[in-house]
N, C-alpha and C. Protein backbone atom coordinates (compact mmCIF):
# COMPACT_ATOMS: atom_id res chain seq x y z
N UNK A 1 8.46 13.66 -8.51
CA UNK A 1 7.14 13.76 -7.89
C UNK A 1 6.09 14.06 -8.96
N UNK A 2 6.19 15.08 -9.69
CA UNK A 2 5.35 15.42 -10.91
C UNK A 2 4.93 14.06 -11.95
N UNK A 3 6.24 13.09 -12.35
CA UNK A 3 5.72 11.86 -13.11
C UNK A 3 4.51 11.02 -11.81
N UNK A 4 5.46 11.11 -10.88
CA UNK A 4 4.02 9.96 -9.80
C UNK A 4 2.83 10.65 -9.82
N UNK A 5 2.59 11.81 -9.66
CA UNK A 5 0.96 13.12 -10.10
C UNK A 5 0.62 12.31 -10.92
N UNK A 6 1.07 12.64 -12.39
CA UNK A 6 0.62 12.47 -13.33
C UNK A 6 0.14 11.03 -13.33
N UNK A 7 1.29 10.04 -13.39
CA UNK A 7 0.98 8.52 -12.85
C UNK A 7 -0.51 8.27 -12.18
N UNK A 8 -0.67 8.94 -11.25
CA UNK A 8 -2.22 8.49 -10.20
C UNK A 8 -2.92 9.28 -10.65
N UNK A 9 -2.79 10.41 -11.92
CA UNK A 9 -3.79 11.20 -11.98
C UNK A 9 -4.58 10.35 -13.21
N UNK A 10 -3.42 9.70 -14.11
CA UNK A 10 -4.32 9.36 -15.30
C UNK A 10 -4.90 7.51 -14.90
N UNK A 11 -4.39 7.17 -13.92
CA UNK A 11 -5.45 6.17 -13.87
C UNK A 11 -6.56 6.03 -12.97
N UNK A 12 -7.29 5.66 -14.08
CA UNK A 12 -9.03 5.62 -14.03
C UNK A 12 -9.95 4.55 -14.27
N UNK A 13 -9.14 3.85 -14.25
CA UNK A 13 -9.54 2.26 -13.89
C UNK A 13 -8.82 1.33 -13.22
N UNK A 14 -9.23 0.36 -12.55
CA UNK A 14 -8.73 -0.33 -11.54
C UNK A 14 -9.23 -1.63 -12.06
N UNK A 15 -8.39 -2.83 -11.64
CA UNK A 15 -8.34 -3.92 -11.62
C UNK A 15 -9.09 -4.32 -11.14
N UNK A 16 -10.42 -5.74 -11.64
CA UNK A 16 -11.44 -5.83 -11.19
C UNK A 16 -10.54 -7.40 -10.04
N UNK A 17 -9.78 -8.16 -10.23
CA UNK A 17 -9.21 -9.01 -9.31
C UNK A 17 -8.40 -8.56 -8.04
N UNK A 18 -9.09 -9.33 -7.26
CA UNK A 18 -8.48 -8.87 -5.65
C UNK A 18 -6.88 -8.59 -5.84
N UNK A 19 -6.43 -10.19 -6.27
CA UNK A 19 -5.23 -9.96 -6.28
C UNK A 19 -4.58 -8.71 -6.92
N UNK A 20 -4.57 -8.78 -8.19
CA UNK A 20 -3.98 -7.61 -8.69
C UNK A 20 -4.63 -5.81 -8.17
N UNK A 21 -5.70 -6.22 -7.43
CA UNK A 21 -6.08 -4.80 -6.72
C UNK A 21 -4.95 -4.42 -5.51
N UNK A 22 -4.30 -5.63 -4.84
CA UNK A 22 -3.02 -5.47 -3.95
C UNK A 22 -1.94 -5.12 -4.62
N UNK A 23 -1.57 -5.69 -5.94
CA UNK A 23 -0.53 -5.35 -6.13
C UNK A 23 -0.40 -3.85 -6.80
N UNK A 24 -1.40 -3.57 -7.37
CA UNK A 24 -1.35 -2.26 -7.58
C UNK A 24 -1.37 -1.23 -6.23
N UNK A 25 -1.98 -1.69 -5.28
CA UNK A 25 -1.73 -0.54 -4.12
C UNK A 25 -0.19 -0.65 -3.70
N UNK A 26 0.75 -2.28 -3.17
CA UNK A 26 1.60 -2.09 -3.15
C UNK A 26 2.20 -1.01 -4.16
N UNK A 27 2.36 -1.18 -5.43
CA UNK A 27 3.02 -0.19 -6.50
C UNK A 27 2.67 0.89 -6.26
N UNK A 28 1.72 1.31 -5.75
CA UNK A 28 1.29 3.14 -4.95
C UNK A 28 1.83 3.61 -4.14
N UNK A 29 2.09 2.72 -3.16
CA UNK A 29 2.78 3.13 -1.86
C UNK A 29 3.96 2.78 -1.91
N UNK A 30 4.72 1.86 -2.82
CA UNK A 30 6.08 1.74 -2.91
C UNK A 30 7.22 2.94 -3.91
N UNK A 31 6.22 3.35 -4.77
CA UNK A 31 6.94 4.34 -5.78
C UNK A 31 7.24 5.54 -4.86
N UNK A 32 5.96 6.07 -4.11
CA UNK A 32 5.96 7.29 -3.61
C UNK A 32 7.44 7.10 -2.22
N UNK A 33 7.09 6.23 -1.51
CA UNK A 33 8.31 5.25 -0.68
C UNK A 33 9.67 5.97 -1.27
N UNK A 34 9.80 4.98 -2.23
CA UNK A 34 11.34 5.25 -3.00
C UNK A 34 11.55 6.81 -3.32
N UNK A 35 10.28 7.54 -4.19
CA UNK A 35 10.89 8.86 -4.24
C UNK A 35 10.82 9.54 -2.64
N UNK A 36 10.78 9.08 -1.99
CA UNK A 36 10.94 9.95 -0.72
C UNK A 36 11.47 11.67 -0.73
N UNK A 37 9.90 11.91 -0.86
CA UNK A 37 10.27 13.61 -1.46
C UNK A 37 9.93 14.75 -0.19
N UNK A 38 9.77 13.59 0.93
CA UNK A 38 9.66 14.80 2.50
C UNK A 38 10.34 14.26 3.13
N UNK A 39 11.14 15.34 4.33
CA UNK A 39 11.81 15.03 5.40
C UNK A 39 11.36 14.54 5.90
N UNK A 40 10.31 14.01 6.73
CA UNK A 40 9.34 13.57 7.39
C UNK A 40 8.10 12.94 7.14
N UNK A 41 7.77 11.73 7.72
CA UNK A 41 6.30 11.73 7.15
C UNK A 41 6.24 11.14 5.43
N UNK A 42 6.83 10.10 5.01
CA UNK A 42 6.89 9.39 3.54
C UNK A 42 6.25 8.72 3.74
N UNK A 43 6.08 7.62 4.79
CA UNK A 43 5.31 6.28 4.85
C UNK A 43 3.96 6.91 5.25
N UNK A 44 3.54 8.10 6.13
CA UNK A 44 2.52 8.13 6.39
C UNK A 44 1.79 8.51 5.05
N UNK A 45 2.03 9.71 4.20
CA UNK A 45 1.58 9.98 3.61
C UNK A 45 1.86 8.86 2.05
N UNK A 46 2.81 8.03 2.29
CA UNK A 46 2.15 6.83 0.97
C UNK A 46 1.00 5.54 1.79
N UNK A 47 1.07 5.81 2.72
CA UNK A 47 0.11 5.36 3.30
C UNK A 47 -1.30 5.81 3.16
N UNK A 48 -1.26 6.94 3.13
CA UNK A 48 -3.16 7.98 3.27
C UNK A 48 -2.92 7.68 1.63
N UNK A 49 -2.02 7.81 0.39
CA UNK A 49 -2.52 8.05 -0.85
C UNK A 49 -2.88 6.49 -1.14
N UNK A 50 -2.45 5.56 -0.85
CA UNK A 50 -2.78 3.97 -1.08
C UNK A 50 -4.09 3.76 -0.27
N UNK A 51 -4.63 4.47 0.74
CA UNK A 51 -6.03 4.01 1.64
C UNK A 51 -6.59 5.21 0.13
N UNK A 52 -6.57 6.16 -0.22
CA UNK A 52 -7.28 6.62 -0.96
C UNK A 52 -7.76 5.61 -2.11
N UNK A 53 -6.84 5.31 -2.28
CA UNK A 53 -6.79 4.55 -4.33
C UNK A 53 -7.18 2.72 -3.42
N UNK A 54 -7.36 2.69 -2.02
CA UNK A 54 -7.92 1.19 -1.91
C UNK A 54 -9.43 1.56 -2.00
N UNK A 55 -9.78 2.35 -1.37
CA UNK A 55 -11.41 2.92 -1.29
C UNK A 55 -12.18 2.95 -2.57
N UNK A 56 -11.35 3.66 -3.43
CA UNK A 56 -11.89 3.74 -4.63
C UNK A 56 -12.01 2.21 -5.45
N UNK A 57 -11.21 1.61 -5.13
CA UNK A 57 -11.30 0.14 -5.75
C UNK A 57 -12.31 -0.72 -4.83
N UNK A 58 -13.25 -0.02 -3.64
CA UNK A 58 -13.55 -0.68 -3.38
C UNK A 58 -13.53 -1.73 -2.21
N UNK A 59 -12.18 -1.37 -1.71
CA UNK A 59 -11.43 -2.01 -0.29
C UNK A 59 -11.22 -1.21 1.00
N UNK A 60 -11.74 -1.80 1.96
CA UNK A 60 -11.56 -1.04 3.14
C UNK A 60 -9.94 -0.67 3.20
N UNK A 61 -9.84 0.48 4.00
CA UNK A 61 -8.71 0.86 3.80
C UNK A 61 -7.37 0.52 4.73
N UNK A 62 -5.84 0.00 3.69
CA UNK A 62 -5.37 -0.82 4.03
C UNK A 62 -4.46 -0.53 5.51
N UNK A 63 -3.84 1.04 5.26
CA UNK A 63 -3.02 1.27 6.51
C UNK A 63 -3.96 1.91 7.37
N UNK A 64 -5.21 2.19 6.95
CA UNK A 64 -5.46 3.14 8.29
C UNK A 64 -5.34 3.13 9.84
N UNK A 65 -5.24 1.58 9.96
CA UNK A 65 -4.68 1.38 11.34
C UNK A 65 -3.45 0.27 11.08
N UNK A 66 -2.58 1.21 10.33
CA UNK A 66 -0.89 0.68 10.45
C UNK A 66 -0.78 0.26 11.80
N UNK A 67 -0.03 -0.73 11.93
CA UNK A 67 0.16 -1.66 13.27
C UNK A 67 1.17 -0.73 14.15
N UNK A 68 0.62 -0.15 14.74
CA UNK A 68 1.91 0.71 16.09
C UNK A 68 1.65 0.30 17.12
N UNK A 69 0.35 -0.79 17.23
CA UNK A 69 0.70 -1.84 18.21
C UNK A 69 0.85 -3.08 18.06
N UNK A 70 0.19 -3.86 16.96
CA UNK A 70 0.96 -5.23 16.86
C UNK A 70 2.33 -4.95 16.47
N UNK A 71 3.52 -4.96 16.93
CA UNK A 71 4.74 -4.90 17.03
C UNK A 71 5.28 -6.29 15.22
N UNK A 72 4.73 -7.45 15.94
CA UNK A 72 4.92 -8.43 14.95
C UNK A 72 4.40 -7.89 13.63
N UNK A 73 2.94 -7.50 13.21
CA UNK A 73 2.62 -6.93 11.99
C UNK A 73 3.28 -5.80 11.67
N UNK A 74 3.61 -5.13 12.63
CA UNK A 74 4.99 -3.74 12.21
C UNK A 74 6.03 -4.26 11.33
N UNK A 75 6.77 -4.83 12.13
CA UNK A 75 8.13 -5.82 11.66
C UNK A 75 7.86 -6.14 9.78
N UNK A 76 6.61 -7.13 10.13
CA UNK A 76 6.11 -7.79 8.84
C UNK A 76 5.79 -6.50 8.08
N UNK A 77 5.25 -5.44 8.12
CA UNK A 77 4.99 -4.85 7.06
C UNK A 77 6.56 -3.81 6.99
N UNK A 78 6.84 -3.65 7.70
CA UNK A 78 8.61 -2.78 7.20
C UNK A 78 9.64 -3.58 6.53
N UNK A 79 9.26 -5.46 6.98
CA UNK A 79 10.11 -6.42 5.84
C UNK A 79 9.40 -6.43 4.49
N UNK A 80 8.56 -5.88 4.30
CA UNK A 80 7.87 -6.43 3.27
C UNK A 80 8.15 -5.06 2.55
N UNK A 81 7.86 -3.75 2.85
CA UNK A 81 8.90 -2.41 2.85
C UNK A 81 10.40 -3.01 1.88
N UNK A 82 11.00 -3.08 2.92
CA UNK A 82 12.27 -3.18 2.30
C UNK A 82 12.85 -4.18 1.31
N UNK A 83 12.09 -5.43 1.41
CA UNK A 83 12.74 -6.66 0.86
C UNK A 83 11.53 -6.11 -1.07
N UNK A 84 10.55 -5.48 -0.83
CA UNK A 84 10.30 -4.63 -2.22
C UNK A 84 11.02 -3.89 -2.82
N UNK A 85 11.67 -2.99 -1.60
CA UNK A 85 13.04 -1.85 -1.89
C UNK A 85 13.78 -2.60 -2.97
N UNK A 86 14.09 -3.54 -2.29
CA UNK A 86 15.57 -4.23 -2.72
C UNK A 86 15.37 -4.49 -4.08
N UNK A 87 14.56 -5.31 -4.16
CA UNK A 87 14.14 -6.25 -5.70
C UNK A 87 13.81 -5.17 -6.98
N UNK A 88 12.93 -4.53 -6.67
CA UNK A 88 11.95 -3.78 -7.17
C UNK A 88 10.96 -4.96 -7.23
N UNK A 89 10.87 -6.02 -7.00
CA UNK A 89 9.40 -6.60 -6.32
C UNK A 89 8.22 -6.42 -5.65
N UNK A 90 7.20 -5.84 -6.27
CA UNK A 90 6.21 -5.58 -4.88
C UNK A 90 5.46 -6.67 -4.27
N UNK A 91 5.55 -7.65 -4.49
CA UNK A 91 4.90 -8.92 -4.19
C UNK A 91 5.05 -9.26 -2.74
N UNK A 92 6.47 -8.96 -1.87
CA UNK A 92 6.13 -8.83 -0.22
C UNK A 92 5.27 -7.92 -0.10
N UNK A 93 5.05 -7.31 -0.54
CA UNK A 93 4.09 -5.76 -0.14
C UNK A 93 3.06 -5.99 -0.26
N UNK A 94 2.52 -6.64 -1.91
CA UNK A 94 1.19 -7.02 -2.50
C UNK A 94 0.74 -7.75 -0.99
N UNK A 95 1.51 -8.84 -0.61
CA UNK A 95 0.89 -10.23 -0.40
C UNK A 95 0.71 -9.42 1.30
N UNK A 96 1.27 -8.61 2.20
CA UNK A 96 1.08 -8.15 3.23
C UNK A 96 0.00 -7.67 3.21
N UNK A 97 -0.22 -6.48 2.02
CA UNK A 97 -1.38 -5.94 1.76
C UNK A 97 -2.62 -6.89 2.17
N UNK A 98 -2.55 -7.93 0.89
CA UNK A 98 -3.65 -8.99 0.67
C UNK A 98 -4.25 -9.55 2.44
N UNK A 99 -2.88 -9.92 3.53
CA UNK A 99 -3.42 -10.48 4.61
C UNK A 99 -3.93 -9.37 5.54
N UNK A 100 -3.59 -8.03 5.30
CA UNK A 100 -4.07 -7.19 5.97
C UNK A 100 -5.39 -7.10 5.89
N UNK A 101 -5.90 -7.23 4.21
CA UNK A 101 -7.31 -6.79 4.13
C UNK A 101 -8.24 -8.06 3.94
N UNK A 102 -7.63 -9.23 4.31
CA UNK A 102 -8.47 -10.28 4.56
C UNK A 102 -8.80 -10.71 5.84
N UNK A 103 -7.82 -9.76 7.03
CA UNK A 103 -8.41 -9.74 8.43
C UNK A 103 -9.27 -9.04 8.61
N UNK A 104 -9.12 -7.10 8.21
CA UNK A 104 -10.42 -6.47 8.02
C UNK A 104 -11.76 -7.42 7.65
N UNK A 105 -11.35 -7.84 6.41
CA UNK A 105 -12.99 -8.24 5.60
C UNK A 105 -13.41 -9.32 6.85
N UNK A 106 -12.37 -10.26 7.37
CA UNK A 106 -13.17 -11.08 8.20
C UNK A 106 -13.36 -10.47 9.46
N UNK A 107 -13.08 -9.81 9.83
CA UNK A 107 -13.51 -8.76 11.07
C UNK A 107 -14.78 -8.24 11.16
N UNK A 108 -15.52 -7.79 9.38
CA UNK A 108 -16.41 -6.98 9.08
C UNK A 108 -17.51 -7.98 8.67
N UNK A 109 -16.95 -9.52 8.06
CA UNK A 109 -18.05 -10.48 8.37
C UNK A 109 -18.80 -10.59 9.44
């Protein structure tokens, strides 16, 4: 837990491309994921630290309304969860990310 601190503490710049602004949040919320350092409550809270570090880059924020009712976008974002697990790939994650916050932005058009 102390290397991931340190990790989000010393970066202080962000990627000026959309894309790579997803894949770095995936990599936020997937590290903290894997170290799963609470009984309870991992996804929520790599969830609130990835809406933090999307804001700051600039992006509406990605889980704040995690799907607990689209059932289908649930599914899709817990495959995209695990099939990252597996690989160490974050690119299901990135690319979930990416369609999440291109419905927001067109929502907010």
């Amino acid at each position: 837990m102390a290397e991931y601190a340190g990790w989000l503490a010393r970066m202080n710049s962000f990627p000026d491309d959309y894309m790579d602004k997803c894949y770095l949040l995936a990599d936020i919320h997937l590290r903290l994921v894997m170290i799963h350092p609470f009984s309870d409550g991992n996804g929520r809270i790599a969830r609130a630290v990835a809406d933090r570090y999307a804001i700051k880059m600039g992006l509406p924020p990605v889980y704040d309304s995690y799907p607990r009712v689209n059932k289908a976008q649930q599914k899709a974002y817990h495959e995209a969860i695990k099939t990252s697990k597996q690989d160490g790939n974050v690119e299901p994650l990135a690319m979930w990310i990416r369609s999440y916050v291109d419905r927001i932005m067109a929502q907010l058009a």
